[in-house]
PDB file of N, CA and C in Angstrom:
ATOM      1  N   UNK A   1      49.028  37.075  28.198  1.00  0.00           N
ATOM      2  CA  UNK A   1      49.242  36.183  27.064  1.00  0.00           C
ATOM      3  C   UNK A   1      50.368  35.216  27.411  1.00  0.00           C
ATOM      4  N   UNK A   2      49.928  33.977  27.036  1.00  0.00           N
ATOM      5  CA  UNK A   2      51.534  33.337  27.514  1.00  0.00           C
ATOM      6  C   UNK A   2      52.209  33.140  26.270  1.00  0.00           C
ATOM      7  N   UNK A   3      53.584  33.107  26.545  1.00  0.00           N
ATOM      8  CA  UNK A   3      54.588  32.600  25.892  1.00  0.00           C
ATOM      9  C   UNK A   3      54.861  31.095  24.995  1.00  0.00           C
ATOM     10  N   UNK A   4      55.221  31.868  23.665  1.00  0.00           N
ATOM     11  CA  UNK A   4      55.222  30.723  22.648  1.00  0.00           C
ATOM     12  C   UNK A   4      56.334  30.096  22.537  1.00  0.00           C
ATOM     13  N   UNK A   5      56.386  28.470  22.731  1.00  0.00           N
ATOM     14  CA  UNK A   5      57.402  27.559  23.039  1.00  0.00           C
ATOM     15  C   UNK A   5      57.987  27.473  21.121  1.00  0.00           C
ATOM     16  N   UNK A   6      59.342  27.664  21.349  1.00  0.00           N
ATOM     17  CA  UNK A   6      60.319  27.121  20.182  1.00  0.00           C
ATOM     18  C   UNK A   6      60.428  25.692  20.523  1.00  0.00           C
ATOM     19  N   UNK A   7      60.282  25.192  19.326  1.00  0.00           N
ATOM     20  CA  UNK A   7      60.313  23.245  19.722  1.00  0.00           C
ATOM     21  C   UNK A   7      61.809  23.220  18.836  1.00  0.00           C
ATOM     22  N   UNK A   8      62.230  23.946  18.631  1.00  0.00           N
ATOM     23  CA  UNK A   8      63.985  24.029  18.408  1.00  0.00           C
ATOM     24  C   UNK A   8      63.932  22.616  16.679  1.00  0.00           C
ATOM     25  N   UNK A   9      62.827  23.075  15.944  1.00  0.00           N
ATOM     26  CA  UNK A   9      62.847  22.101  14.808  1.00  0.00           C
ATOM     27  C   UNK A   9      63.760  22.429  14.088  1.00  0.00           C
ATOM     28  N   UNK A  10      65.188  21.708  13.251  1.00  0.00           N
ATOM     29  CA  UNK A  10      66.021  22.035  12.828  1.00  0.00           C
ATOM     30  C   UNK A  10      66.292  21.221  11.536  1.00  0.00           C
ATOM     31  N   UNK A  11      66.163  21.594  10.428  1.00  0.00           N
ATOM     32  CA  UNK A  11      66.551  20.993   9.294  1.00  0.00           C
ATOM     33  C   UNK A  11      68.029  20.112   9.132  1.00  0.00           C
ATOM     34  N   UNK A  12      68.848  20.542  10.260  1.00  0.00           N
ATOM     35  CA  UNK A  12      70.132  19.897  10.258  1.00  0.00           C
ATOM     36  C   UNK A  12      70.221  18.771  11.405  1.00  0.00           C
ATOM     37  N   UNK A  13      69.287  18.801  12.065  1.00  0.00           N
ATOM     38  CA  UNK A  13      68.658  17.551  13.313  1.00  0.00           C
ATOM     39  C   UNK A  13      68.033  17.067  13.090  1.00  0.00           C
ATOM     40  N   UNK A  14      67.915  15.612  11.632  1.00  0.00           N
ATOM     41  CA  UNK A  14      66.539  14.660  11.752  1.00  0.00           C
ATOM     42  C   UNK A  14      65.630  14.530  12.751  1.00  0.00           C
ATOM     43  N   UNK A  15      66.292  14.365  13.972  1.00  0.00           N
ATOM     44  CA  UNK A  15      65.711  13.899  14.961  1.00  0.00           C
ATOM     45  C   UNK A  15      64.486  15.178  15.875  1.00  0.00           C
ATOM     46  N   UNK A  16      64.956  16.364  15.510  1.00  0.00           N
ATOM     47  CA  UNK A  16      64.047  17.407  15.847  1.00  0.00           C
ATOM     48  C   UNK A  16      62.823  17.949  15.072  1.00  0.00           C
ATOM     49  N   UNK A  17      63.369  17.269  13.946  1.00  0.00           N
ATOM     50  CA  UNK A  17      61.782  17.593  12.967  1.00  0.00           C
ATOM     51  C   UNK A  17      60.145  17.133  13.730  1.00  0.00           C
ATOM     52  N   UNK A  18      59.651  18.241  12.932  1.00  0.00           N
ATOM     53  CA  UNK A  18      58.250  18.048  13.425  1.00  0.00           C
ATOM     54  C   UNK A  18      57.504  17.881  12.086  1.00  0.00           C
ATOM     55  N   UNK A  19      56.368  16.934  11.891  1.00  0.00           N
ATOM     56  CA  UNK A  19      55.648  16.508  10.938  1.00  0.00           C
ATOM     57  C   UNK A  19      54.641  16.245  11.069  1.00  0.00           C
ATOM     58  N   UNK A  20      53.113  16.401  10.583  1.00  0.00           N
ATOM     59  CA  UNK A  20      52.214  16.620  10.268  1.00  0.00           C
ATOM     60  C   UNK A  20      51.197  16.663  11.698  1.00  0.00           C
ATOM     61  N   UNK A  21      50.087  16.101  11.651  1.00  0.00           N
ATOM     62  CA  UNK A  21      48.972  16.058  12.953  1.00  0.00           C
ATOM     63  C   UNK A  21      49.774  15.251  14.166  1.00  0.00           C
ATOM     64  N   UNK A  22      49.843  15.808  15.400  1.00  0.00           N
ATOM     65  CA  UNK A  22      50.334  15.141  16.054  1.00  0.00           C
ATOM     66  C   UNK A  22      51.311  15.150  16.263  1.00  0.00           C
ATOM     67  N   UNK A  23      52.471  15.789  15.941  1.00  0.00           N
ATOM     68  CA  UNK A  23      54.139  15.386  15.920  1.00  0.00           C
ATOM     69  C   UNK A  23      54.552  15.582  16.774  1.00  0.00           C
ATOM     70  N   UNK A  24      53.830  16.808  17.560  1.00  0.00           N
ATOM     71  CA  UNK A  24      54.565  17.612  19.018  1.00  0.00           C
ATOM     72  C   UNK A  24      53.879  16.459  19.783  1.00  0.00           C
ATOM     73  N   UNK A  25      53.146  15.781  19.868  1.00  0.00           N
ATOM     74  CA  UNK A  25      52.811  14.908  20.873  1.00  0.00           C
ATOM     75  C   UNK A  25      53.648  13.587  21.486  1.00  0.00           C
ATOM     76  N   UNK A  26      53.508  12.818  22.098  1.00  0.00           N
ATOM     77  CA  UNK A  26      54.736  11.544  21.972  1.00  0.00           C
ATOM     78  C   UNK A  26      54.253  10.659  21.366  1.00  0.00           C
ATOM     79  N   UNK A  27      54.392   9.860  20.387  1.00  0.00           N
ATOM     80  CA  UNK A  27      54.059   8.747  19.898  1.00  0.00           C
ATOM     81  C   UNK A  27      52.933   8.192  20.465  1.00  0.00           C
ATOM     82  N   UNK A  28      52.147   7.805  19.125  1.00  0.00           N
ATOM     83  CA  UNK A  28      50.902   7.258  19.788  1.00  0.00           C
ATOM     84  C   UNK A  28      50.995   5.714  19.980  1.00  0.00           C
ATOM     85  N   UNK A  29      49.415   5.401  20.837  1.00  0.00           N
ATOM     86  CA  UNK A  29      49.475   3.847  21.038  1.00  0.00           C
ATOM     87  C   UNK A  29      48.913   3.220  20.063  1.00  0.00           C
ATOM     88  N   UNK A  30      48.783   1.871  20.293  1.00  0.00           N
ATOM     89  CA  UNK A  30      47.545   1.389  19.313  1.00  0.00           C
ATOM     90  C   UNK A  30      46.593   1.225  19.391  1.00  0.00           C
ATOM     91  N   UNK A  31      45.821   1.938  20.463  1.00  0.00           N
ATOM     92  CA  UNK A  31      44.569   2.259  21.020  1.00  0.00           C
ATOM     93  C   UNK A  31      44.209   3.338  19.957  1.00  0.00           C
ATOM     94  N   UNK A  32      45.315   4.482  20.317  1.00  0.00           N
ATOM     95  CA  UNK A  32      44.886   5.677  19.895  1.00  0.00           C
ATOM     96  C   UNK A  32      45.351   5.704  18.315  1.00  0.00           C
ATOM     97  N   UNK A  33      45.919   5.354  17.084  1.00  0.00           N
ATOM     98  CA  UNK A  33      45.901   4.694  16.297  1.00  0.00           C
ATOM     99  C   UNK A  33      44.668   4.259  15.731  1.00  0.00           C
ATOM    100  N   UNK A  34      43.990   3.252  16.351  1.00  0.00           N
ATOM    101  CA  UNK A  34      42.998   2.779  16.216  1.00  0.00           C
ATOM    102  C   UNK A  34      41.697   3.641  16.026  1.00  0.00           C
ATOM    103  N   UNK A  35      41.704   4.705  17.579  1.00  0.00           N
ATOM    104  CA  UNK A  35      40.807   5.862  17.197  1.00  0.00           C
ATOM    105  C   UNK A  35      41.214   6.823  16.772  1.00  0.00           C
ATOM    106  N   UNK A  36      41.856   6.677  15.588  1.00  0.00           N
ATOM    107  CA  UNK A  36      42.069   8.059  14.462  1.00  0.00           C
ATOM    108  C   UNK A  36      41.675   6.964  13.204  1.00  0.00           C
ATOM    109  N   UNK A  37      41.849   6.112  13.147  1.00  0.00           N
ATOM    110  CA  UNK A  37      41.627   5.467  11.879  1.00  0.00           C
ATOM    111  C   UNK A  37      39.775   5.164  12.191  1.00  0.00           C
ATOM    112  N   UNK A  38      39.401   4.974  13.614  1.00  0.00           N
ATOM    113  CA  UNK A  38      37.905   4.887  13.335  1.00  0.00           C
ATOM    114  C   UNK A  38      37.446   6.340  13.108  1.00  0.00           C
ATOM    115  N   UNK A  39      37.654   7.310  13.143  1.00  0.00           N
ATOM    116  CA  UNK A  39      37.560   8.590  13.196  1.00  0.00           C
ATOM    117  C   UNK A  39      37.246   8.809  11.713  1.00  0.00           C
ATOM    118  N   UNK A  40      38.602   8.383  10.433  1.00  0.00           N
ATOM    119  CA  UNK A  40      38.408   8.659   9.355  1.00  0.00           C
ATOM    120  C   UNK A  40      37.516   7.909   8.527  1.00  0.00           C
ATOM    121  N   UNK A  41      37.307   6.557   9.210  1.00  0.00           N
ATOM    122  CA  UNK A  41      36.234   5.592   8.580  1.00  0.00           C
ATOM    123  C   UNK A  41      34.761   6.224   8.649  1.00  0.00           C
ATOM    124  N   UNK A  42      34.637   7.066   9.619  1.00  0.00           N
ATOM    125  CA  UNK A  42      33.279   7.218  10.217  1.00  0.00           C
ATOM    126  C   UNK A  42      32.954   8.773   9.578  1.00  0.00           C
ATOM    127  N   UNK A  43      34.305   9.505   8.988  1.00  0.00           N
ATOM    128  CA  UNK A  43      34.071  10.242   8.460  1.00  0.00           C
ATOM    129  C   UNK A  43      33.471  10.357   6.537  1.00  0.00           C
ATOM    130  N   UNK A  44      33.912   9.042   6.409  1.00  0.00           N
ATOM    131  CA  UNK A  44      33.751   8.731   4.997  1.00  0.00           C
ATOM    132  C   UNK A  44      34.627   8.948   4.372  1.00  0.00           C
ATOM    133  N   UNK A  45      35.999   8.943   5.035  1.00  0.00           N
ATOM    134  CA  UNK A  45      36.847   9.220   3.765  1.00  0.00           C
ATOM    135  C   UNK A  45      38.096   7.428   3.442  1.00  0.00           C
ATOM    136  N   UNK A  46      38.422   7.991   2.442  1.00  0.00           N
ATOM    137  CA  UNK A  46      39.201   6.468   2.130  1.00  0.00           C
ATOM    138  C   UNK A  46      40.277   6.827   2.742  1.00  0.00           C
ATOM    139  N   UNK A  47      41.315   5.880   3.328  1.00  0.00           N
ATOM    140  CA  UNK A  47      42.157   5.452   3.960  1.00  0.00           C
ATOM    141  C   UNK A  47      43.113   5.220   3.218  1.00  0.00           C
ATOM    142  N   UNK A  48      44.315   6.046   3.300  1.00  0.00           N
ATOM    143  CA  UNK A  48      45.430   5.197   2.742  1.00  0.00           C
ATOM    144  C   UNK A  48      46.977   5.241   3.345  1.00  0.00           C
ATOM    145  N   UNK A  49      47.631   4.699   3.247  1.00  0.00           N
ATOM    146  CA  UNK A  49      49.292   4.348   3.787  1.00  0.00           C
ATOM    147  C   UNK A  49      50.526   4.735   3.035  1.00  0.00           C
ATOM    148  N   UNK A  50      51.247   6.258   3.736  1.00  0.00           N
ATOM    149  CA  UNK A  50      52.630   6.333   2.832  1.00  0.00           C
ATOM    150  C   UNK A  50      53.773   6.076   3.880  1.00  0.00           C
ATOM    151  N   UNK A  51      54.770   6.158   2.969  1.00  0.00           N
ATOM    152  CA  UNK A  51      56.228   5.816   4.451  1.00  0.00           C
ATOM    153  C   UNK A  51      57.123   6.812   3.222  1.00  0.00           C
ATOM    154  N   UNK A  52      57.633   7.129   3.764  1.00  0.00           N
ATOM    155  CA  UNK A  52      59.650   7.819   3.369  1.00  0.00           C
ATOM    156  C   UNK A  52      60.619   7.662   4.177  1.00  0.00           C
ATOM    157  N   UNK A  53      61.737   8.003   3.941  1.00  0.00           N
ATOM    158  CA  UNK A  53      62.629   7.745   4.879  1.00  0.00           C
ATOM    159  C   UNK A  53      63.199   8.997   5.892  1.00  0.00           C
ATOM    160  N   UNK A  54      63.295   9.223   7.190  1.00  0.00           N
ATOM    161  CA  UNK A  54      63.894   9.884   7.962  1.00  0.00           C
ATOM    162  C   UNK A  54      64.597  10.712   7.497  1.00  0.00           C
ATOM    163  N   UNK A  55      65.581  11.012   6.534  1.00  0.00           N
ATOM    164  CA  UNK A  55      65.843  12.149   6.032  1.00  0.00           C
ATOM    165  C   UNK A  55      65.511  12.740   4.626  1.00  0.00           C
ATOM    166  N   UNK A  56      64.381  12.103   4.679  1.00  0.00           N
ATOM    167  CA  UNK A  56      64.179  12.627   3.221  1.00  0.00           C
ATOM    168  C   UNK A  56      62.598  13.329   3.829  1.00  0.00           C
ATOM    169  N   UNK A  57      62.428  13.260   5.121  1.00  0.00           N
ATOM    170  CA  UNK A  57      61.246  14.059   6.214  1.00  0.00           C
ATOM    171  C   UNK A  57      61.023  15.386   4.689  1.00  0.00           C
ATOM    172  N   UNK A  58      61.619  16.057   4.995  1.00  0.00           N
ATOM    173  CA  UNK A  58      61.073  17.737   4.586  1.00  0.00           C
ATOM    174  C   UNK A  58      60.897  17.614   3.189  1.00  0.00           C
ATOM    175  N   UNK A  59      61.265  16.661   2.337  1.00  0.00           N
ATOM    176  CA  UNK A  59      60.429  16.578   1.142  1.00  0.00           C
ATOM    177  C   UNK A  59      59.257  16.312   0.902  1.00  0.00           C
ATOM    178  N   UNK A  60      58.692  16.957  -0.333  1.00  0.00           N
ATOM    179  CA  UNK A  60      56.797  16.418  -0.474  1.00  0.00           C
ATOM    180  C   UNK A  60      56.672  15.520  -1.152  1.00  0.00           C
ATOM    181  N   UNK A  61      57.579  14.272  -1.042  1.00  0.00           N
ATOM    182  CA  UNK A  61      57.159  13.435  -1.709  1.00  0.00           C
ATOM    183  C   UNK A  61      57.395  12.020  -0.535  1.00  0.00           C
ATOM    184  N   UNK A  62      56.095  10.900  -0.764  1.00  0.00           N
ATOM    185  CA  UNK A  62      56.419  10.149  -0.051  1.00  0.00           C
ATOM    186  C   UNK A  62      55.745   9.748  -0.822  1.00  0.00           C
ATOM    187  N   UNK A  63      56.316   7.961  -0.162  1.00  0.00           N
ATOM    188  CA  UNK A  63      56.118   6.400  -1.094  1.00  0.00           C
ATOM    189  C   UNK A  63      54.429   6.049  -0.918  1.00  0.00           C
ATOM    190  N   UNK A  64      53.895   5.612  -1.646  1.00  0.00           N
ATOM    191  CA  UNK A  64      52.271   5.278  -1.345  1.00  0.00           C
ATOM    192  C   UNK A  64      52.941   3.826  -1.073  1.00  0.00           C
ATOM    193  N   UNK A  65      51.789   3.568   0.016  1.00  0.00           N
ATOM    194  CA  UNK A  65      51.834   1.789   0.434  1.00  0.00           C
ATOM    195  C   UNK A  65      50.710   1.254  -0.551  1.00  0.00           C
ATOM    196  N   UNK A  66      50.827   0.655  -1.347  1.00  0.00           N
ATOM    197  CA  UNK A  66      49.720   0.179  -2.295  1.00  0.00           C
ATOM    198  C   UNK A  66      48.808   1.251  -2.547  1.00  0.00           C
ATOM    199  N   UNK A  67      47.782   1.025  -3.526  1.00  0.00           N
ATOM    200  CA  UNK A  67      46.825   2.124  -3.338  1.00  0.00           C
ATOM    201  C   UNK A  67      45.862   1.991  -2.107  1.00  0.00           C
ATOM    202  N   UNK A  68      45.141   4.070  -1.947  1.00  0.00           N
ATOM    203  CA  UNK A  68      44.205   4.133  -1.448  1.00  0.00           C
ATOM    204  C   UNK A  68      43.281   2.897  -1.018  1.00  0.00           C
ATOM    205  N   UNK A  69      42.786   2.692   0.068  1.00  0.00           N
ATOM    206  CA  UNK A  69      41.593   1.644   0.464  1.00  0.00           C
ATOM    207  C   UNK A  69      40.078   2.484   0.218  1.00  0.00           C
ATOM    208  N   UNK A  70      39.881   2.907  -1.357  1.00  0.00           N
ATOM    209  CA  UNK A  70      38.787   3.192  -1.428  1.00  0.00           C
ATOM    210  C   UNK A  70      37.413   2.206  -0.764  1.00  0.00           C
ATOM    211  N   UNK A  71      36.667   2.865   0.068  1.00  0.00           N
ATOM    212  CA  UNK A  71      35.298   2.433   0.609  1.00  0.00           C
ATOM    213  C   UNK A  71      35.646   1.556   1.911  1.00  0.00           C
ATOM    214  N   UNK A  72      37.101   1.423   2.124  1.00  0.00           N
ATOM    215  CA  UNK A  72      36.988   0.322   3.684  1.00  0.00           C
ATOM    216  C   UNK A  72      36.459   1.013   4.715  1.00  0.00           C
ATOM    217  N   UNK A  73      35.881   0.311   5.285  1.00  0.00           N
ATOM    218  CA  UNK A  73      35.175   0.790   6.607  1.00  0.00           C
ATOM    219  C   UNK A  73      35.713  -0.374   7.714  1.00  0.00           C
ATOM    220  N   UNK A  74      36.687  -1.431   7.167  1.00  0.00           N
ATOM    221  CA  UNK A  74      37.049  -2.203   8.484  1.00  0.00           C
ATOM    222  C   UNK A  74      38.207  -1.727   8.836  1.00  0.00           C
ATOM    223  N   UNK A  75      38.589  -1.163  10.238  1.00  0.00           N
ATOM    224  CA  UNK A  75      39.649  -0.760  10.736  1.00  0.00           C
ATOM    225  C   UNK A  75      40.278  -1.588  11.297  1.00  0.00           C
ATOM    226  N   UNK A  76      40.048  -2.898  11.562  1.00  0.00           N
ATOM    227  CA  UNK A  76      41.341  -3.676  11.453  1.00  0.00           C
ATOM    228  C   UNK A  76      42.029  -4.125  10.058  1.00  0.00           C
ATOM    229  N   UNK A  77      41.732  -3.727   9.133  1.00  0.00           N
ATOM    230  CA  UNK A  77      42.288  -4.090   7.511  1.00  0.00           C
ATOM    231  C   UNK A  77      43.042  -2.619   7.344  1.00  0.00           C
ATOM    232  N   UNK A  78      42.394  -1.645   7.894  1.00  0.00           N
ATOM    233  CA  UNK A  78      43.100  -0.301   8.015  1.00  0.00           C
ATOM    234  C   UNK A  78      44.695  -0.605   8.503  1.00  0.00           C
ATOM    235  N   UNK A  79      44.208  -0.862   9.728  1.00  0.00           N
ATOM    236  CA  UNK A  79      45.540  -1.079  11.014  1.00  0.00           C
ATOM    237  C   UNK A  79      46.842  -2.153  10.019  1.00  0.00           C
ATOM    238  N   UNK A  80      45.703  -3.321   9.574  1.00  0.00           N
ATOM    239  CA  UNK A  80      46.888  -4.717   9.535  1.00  0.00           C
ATOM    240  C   UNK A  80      47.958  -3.510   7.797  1.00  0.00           C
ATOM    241  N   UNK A  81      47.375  -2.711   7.451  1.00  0.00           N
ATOM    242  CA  UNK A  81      48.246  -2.703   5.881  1.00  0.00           C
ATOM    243  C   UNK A  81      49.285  -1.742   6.400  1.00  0.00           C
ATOM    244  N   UNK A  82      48.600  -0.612   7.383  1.00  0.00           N
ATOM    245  CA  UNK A  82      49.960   0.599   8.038  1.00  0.00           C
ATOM    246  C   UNK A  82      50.625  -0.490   9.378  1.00  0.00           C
ATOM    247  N   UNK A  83      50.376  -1.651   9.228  1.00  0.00           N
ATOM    248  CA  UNK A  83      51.455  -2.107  10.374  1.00  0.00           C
ATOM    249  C   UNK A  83      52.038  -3.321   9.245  1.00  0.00           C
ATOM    250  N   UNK A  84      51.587  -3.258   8.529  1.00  0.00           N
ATOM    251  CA  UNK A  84      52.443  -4.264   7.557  1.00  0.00           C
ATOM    252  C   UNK A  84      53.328  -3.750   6.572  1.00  0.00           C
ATOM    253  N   UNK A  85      53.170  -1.799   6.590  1.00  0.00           N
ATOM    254  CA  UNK A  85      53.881  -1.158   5.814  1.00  0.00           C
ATOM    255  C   UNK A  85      55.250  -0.721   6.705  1.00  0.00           C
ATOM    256  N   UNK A  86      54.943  -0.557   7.617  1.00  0.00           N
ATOM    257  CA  UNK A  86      55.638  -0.585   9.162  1.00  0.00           C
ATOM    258  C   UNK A  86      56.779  -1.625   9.160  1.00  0.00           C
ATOM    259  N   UNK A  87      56.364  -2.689   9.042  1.00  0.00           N
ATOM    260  CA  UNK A  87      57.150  -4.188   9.507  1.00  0.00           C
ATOM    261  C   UNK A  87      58.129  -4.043   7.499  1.00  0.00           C
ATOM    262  N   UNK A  88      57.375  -4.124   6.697  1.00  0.00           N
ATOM    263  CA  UNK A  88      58.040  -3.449   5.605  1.00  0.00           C
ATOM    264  C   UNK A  88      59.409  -2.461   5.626  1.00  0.00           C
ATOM    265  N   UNK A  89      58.825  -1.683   6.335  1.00  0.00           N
ATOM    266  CA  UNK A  89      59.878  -0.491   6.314  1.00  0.00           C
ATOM    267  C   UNK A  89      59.960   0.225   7.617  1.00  0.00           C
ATOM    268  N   UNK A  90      60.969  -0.639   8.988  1.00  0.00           N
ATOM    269  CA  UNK A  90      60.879  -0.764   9.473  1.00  0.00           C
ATOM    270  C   UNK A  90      62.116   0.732   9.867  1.00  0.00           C
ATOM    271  N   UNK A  91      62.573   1.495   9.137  1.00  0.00           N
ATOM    272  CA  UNK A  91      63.354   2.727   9.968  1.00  0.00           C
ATOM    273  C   UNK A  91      62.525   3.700   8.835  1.00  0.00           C
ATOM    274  N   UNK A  92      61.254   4.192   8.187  1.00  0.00           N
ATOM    275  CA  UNK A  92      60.878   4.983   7.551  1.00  0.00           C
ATOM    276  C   UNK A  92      60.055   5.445   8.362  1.00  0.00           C
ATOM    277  N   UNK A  93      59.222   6.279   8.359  1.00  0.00           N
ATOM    278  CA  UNK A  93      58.147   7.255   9.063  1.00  0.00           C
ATOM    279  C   UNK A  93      57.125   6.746   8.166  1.00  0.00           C
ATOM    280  N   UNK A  94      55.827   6.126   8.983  1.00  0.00           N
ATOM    281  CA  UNK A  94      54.717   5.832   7.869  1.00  0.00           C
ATOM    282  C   UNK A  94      53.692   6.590   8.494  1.00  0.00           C
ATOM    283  N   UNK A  95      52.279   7.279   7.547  1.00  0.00           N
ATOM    284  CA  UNK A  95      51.397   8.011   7.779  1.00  0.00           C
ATOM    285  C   UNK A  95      50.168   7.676   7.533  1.00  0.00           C
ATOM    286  N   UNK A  96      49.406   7.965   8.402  1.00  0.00           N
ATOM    287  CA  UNK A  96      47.986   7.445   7.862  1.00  0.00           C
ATOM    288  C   UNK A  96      47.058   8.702   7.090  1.00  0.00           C
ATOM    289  N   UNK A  97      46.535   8.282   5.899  1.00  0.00           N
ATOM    290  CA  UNK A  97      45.752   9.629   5.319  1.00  0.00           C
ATOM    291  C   UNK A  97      44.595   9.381   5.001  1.00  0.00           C
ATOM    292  N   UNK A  98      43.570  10.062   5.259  1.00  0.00           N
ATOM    293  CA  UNK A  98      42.069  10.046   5.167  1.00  0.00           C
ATOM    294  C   UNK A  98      41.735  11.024   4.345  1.00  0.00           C
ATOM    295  N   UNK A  99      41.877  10.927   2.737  1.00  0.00           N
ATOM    296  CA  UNK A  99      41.013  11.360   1.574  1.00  0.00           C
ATOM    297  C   UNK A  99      39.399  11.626   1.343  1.00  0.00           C
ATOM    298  N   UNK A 100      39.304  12.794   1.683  1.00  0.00           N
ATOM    299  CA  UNK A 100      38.143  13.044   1.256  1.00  0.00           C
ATOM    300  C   UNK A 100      37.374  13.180  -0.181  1.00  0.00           C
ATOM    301  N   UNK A 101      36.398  12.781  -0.148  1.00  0.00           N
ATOM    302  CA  UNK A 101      35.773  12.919  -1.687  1.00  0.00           C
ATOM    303  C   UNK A 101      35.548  13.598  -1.925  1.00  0.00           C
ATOM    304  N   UNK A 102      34.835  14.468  -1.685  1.00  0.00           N
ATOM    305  CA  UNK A 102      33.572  15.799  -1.352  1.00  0.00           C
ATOM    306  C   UNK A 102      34.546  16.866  -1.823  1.00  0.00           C
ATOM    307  N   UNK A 103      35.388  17.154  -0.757  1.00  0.00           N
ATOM    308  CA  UNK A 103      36.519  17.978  -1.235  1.00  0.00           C
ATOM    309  C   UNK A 103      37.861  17.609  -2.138  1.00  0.00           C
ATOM    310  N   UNK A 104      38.071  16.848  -2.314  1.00  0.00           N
ATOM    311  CA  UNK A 104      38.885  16.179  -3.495  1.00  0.00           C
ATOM    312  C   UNK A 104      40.616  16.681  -2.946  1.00  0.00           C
ATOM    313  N   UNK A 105      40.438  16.248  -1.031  1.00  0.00           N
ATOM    314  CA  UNK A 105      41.819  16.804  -0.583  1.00  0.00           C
ATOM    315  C   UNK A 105      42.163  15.829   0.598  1.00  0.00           C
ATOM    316  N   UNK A 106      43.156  15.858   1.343  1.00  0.00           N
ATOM    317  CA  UNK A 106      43.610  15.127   2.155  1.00  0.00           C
ATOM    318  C   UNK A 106      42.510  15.945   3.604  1.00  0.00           C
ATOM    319  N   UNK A 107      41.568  14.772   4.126  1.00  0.00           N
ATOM    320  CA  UNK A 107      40.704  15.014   5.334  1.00  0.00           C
ATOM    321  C   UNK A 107      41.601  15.024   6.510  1.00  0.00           C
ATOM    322  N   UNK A 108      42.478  14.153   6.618  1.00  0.00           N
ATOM    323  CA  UNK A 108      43.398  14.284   7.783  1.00  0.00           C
ATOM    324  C   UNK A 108      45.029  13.632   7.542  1.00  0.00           C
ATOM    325  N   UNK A 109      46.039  13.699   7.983  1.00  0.00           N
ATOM    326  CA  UNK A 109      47.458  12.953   7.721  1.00  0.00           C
ATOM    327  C   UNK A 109      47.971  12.930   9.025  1.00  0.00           C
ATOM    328  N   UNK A 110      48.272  12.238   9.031  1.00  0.00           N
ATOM    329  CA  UNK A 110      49.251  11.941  10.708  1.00  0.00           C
ATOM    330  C   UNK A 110      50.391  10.749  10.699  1.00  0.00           C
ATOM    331  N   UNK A 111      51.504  11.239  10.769  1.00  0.00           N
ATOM    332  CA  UNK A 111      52.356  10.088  10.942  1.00  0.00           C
ATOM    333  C   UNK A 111      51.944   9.094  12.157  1.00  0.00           C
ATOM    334  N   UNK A 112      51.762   7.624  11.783  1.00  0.00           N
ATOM    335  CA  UNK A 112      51.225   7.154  12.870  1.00  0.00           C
ATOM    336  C   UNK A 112      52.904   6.223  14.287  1.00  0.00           C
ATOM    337  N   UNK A 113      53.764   5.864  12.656  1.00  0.00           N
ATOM    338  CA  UNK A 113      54.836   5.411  12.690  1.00  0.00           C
ATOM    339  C   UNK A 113      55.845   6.037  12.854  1.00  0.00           C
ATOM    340  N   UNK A 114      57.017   5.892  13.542  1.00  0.00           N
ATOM    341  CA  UNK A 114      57.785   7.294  13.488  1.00  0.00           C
ATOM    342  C   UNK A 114      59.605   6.304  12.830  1.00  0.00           C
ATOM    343  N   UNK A 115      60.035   6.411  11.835  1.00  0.00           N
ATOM    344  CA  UNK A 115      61.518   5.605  11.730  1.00  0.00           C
ATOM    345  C   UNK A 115      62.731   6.066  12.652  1.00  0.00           C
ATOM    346  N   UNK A 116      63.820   5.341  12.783  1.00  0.00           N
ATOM    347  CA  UNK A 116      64.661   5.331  13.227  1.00  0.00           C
ATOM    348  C   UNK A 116      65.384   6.947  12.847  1.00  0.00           C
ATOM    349  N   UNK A 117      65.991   7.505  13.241  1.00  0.00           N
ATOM    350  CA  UNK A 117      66.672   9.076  13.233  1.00  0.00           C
ATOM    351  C   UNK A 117      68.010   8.784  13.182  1.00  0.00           C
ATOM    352  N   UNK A 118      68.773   9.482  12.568  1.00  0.00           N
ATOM    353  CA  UNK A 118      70.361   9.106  12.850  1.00  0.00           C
ATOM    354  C   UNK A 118      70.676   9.878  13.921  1.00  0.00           C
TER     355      UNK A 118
END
C-alpha cells in the first residue's frame, strides 16, 4: 500500500489551503479551463461564476458573479464572464460551477482563478 501524502493544509496559512476540484493540482491553463467549461456545457448543466476573498477561503459563503447562465451552451460567453469576474476581482479566488437540473445540486465546482494569498 503506499503512503498517504499530508499536503500540510493549515487554517492559519492562507496560502496552504486546499479548495474544491482540482486544488492539489497547479493552476490551470486556458486551454484546460476551457475543457472543463466544455465538459459542463455538454453535460447540460448551467454555468455559473462565484469569487470570495482569500481569507474568507474556509467559509460557505461566496459572492455569485451575476446570476447562473441558465441554458448557455457558448463557452466563450462562459470563459469572457469568469474572466471578467477575474479582472473584477482581481486578488479573490473565482470558481466555475456547473448546476445540475435533474439533481437540483452543484454537477461540478472548481476554482478556476486562484487570488493573491498574504
Amino acid at each position: 500500500m503506499s503512503e498517504v501524502m499530508d499536503y500540510k493544509s493549515r487554517l492559519s496559512d492562507p496560502a496552504s489551503r486546499k479548495f474544491e476540484t482540482f486544488s492539489y493540482l497547479p493552476a490551470m491553463t486556458t486551454e484546460q479551463i476551457k475543457k472543463q467549461v466544455q465538459y459542463l456545457v455538454s453535460k447540460g448543466w448551467n454555468p455559473a461564476v462565484e469569487h470570495t476573498e482569500p481569507e474568507h477561503l474556509m467559509d460557505s459563503y461566496w459572492y455569485m458573479w451575476k446570476l447562473p447562465m441558465f441554458g448557455e451552451t457558448d463557452i466563450d460567453k462562459v470563459l469572457a464572464e469568469a474572466e471578467a469576474c477575474h479582472k473584477a476581482n482581481p486578488n479573490n479566488h473565482v470558481r466555475l460551477i456547473g448546476y445540475d437540473n435533474f439533481s437540483q445540486s452543484q454537477g461540478a465546482a472548481m476554482v478556476i482563478f486562484r487570488g493573491k494569498t498574504v
